[in-house]
PDB file of N, CA and C in Angstrom:
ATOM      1  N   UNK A   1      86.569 102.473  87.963  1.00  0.00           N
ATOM      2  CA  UNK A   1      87.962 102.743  88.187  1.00  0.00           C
ATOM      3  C   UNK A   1      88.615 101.517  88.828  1.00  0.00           C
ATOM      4  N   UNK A   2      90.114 100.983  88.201  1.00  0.00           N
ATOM      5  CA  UNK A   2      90.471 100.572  89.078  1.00  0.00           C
ATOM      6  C   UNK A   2      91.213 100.698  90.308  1.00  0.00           C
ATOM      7  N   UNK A   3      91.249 100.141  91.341  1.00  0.00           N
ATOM      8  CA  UNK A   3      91.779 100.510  92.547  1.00  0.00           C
ATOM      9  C   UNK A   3      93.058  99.279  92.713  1.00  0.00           C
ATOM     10  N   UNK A   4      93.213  98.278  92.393  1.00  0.00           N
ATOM     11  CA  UNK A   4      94.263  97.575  92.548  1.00  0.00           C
ATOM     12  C   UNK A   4      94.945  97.119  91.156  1.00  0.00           C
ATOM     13  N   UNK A   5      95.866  97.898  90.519  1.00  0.00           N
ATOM     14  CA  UNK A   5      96.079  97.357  89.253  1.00  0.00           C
ATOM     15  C   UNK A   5      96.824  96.184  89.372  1.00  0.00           C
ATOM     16  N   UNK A   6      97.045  95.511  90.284  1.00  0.00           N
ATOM     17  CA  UNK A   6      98.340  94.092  90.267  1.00  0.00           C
ATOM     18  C   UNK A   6      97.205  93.570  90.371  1.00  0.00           C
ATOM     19  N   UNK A   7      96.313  93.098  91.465  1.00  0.00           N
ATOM     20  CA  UNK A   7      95.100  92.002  91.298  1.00  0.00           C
ATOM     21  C   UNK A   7      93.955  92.374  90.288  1.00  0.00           C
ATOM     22  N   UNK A   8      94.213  93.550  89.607  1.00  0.00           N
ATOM     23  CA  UNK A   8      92.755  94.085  88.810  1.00  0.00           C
ATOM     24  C   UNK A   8      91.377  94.148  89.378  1.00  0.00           C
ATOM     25  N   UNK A   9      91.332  94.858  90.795  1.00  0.00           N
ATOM     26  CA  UNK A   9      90.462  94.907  91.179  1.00  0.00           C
ATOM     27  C   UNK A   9      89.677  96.180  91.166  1.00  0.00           C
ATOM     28  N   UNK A  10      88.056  96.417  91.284  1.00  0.00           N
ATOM     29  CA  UNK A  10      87.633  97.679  90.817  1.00  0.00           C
ATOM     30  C   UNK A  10      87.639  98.334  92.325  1.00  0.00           C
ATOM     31  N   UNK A  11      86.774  99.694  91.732  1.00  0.00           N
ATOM     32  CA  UNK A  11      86.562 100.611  92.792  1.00  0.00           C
ATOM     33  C   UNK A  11      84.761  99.368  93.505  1.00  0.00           C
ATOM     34  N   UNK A  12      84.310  98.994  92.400  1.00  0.00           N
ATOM     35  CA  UNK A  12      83.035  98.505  92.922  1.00  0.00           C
ATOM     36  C   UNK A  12      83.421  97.916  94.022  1.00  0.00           C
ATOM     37  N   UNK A  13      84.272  96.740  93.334  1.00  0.00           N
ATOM     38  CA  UNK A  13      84.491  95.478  94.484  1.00  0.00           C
ATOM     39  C   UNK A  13      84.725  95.795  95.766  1.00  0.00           C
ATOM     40  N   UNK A  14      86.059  96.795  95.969  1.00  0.00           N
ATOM     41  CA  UNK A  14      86.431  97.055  97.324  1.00  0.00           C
ATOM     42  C   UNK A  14      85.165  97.665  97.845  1.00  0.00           C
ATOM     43  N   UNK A  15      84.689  98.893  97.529  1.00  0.00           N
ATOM     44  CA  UNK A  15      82.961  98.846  98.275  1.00  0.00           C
ATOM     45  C   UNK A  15      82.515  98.264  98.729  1.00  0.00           C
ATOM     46  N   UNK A  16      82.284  97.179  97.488  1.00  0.00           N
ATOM     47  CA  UNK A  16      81.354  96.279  97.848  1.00  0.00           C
ATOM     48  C   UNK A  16      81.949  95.441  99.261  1.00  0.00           C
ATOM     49  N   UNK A  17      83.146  95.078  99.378  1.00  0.00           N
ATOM     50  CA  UNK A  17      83.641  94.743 100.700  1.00  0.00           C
ATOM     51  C   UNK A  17      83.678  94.818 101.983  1.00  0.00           C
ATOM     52  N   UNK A  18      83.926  96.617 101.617  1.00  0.00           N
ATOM     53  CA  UNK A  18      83.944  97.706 102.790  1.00  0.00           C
ATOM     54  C   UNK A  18      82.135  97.341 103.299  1.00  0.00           C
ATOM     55  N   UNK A  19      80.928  97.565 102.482  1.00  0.00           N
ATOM     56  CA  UNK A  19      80.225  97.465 102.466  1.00  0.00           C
ATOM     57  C   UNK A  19      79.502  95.913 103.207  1.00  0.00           C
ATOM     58  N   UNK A  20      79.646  95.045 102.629  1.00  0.00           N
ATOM     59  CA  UNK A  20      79.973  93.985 103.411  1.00  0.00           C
ATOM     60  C   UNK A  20      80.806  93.432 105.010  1.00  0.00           C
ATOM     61  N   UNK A  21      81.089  95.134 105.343  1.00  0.00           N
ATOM     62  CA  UNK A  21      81.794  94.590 106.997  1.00  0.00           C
ATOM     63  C   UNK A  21      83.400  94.798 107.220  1.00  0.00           C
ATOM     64  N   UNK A  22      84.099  94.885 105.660  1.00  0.00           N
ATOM     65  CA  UNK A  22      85.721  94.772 105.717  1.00  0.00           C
ATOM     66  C   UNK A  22      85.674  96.474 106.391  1.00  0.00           C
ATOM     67  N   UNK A  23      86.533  96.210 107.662  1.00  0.00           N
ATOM     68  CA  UNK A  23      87.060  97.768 108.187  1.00  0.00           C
ATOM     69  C   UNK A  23      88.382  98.235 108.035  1.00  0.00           C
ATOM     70  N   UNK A  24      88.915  96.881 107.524  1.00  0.00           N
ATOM     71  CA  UNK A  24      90.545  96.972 107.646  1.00  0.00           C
ATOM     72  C   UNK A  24      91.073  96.934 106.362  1.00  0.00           C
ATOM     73  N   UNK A  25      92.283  97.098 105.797  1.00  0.00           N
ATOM     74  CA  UNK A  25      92.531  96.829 104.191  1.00  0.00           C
ATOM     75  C   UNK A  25      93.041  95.224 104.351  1.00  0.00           C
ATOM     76  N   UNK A  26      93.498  94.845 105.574  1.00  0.00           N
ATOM     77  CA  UNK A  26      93.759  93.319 105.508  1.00  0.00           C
ATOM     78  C   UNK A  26      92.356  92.325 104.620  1.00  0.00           C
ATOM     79  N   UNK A  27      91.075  92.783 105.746  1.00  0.00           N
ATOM     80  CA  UNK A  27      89.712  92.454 105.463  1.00  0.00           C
ATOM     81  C   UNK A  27      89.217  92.657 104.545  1.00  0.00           C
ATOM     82  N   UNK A  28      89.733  93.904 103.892  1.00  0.00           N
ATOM     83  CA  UNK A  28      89.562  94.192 101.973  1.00  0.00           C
ATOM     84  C   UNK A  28      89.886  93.114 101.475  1.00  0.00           C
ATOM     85  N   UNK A  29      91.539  92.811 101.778  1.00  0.00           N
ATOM     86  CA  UNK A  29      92.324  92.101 100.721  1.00  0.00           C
ATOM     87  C   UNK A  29      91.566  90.732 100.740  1.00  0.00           C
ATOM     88  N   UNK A  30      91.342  90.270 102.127  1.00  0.00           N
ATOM     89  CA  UNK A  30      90.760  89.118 102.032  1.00  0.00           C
ATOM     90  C   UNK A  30      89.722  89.046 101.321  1.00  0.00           C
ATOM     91  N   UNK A  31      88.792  89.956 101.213  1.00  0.00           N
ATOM     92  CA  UNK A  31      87.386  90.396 100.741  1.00  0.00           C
ATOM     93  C   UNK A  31      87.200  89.790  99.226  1.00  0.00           C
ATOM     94  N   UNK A  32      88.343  90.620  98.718  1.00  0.00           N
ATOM     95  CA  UNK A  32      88.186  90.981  97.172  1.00  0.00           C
ATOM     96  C   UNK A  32      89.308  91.098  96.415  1.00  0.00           C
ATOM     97  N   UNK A  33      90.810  90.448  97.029  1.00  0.00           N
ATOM     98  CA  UNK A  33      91.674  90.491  96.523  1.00  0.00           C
ATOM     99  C   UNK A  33      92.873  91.732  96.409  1.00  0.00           C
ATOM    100  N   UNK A  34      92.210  93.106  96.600  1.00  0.00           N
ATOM    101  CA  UNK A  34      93.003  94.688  96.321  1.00  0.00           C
ATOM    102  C   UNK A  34      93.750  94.639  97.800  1.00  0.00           C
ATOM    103  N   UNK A  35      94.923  95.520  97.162  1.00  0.00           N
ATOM    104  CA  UNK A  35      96.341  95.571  98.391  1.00  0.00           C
ATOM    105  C   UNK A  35      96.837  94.037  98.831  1.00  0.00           C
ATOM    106  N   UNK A  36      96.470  93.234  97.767  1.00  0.00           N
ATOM    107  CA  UNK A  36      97.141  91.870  98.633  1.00  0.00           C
ATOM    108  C   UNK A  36      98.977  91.602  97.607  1.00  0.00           C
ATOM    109  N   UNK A  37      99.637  92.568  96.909  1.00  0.00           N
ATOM    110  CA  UNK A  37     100.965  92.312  96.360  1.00  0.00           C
ATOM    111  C   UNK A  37     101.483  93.839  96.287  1.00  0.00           C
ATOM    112  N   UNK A  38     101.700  94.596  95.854  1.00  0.00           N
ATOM    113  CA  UNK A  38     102.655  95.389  96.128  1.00  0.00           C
ATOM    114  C   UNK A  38     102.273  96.729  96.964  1.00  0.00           C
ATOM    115  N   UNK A  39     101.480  96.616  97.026  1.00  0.00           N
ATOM    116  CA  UNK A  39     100.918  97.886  98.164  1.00  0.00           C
ATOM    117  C   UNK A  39     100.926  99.275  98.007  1.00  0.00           C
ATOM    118  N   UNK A  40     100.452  99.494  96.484  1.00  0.00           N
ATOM    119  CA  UNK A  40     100.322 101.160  96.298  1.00  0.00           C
ATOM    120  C   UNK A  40      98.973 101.332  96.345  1.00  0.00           C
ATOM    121  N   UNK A  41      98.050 100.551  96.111  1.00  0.00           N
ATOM    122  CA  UNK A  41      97.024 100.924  96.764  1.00  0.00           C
ATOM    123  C   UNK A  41      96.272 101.040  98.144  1.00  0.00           C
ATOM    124  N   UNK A  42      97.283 100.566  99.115  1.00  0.00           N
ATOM    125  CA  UNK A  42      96.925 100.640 100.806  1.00  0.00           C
ATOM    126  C   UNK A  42      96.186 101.796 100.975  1.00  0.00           C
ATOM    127  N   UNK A  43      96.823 102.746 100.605  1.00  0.00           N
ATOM    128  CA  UNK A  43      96.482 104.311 100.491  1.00  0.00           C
ATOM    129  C   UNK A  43      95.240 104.274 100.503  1.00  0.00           C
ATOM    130  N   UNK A  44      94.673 104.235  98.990  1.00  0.00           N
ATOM    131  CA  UNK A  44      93.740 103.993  98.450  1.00  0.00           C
ATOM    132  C   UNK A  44      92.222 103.389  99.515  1.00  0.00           C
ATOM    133  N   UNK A  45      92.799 102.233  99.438  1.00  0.00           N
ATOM    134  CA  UNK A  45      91.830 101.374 100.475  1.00  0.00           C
ATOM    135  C   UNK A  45      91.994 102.037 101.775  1.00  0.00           C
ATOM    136  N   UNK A  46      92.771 102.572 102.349  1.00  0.00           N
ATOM    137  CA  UNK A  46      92.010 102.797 103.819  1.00  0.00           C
ATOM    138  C   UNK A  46      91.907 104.086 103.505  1.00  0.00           C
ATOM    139  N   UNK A  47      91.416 105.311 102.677  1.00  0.00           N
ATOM    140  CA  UNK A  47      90.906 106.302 102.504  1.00  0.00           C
ATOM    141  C   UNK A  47      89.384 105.840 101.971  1.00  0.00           C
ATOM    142  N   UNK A  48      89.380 104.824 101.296  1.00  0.00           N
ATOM    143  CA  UNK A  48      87.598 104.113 101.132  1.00  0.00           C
ATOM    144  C   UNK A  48      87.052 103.939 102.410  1.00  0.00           C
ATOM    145  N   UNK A  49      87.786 103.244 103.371  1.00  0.00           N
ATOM    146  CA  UNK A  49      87.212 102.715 104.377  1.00  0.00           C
ATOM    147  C   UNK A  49      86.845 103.919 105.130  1.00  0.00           C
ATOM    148  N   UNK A  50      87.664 104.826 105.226  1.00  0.00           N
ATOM    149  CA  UNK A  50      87.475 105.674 105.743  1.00  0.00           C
ATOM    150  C   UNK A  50      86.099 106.646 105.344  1.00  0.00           C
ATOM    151  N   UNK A  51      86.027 106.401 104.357  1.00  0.00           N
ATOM    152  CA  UNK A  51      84.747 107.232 103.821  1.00  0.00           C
ATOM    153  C   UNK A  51      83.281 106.701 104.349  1.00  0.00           C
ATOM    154  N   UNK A  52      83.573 105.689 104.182  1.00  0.00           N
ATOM    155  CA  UNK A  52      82.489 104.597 105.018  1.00  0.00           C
ATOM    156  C   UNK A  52      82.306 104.808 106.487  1.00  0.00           C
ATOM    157  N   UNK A  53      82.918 105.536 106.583  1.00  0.00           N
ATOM    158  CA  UNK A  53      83.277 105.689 108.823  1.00  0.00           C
ATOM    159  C   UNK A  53      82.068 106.768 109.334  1.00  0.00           C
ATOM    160  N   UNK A  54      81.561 106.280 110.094  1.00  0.00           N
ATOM    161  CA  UNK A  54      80.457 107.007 110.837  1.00  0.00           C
ATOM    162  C   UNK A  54      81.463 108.373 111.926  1.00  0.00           C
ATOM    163  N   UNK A  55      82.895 107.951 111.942  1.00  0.00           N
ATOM    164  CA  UNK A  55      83.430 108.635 112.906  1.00  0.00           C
ATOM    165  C   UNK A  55      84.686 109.607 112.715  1.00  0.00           C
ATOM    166  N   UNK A  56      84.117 110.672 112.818  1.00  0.00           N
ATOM    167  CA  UNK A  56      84.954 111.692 112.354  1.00  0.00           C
ATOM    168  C   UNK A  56      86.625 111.769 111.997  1.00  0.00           C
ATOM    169  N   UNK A  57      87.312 110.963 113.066  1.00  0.00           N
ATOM    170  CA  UNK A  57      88.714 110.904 112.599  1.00  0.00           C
ATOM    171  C   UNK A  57      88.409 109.292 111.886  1.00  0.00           C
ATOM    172  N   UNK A  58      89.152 109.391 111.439  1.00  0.00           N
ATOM    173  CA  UNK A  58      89.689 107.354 110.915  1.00  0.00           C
ATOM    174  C   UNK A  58      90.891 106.817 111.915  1.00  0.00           C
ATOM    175  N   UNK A  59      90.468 106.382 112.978  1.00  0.00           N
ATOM    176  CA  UNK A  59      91.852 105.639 113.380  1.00  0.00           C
ATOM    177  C   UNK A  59      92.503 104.879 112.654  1.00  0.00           C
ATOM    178  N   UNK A  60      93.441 104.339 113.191  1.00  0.00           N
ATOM    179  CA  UNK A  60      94.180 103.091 112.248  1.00  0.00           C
ATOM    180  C   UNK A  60      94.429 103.290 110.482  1.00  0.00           C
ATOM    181  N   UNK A  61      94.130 104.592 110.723  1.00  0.00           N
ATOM    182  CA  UNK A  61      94.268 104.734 108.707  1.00  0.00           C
ATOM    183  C   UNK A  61      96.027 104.594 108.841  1.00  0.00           C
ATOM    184  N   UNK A  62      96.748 105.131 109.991  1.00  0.00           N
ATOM    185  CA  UNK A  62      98.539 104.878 109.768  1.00  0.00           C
ATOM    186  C   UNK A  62      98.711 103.682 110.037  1.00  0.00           C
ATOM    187  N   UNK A  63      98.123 103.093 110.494  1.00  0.00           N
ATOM    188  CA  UNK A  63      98.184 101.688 110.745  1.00  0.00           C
ATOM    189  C   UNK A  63      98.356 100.421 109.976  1.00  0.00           C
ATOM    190  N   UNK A  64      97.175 101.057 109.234  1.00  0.00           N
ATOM    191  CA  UNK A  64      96.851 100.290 107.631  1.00  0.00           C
ATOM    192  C   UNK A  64      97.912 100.469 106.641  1.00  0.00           C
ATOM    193  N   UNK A  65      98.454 101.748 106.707  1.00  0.00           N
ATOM    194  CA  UNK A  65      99.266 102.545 105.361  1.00  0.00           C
ATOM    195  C   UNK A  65     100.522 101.722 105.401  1.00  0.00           C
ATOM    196  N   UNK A  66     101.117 101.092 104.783  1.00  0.00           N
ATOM    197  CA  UNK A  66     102.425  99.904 104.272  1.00  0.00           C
ATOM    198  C   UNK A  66     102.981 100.518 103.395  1.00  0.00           C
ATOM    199  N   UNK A  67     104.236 100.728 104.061  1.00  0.00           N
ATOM    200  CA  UNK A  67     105.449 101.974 102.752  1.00  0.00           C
ATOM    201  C   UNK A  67     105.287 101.004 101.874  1.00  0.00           C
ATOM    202  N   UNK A  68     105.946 101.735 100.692  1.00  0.00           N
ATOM    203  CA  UNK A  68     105.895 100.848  99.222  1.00  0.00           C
ATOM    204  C   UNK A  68     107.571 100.011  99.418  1.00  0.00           C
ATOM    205  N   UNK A  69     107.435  99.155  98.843  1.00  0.00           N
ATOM    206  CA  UNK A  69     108.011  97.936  99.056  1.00  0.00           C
ATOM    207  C   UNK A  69     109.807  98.696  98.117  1.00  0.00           C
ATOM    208  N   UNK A  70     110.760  98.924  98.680  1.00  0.00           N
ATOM    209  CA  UNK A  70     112.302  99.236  98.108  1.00  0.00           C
ATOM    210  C   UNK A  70     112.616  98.018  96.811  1.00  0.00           C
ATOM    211  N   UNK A  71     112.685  98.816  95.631  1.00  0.00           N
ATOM    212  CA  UNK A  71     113.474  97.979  94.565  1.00  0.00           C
ATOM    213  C   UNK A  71     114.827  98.225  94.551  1.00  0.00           C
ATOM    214  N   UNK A  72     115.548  98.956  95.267  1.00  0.00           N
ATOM    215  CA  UNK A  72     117.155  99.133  94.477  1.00  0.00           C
ATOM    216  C   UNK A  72     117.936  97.742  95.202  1.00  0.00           C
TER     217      UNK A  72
END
């Protein structure tokens, strides 16, 4: 699946990121490219990270979350 359709990034990669240490979606983006241009997948990525969490709530998941960017 993909998870970032503007950079074309997969569901693997960001894993593989998260997996690699990224806790943040900043640390994703840096990771592997996903959530680094229009930001509908923020969502996305810090609900991964979150899955990865040894700790029952996810802090910082509102933290992470970046409204979608106004076109009018």
């Amino acid at each position: 699946m993909v998870v970032c359709l503007c950079q074309g990034v997969s569901e693997k990669h960001v894993r593989r990121a998260i997996a690699d240490g990224a806790s943040t979606r900043r640390e994703v983006t840096r990771a592997c490219g996903a959530g680094g241009a229009c930001g509908g997948c923020h969502l996305t990525i810090a609900e991964m990270i979150c899955e990865g969490s040894d700790q029952p709530s996810c802090p910082g998941r509102s933290a992470e979350v970046v409204e979608a960017p106004s076109f009018a």
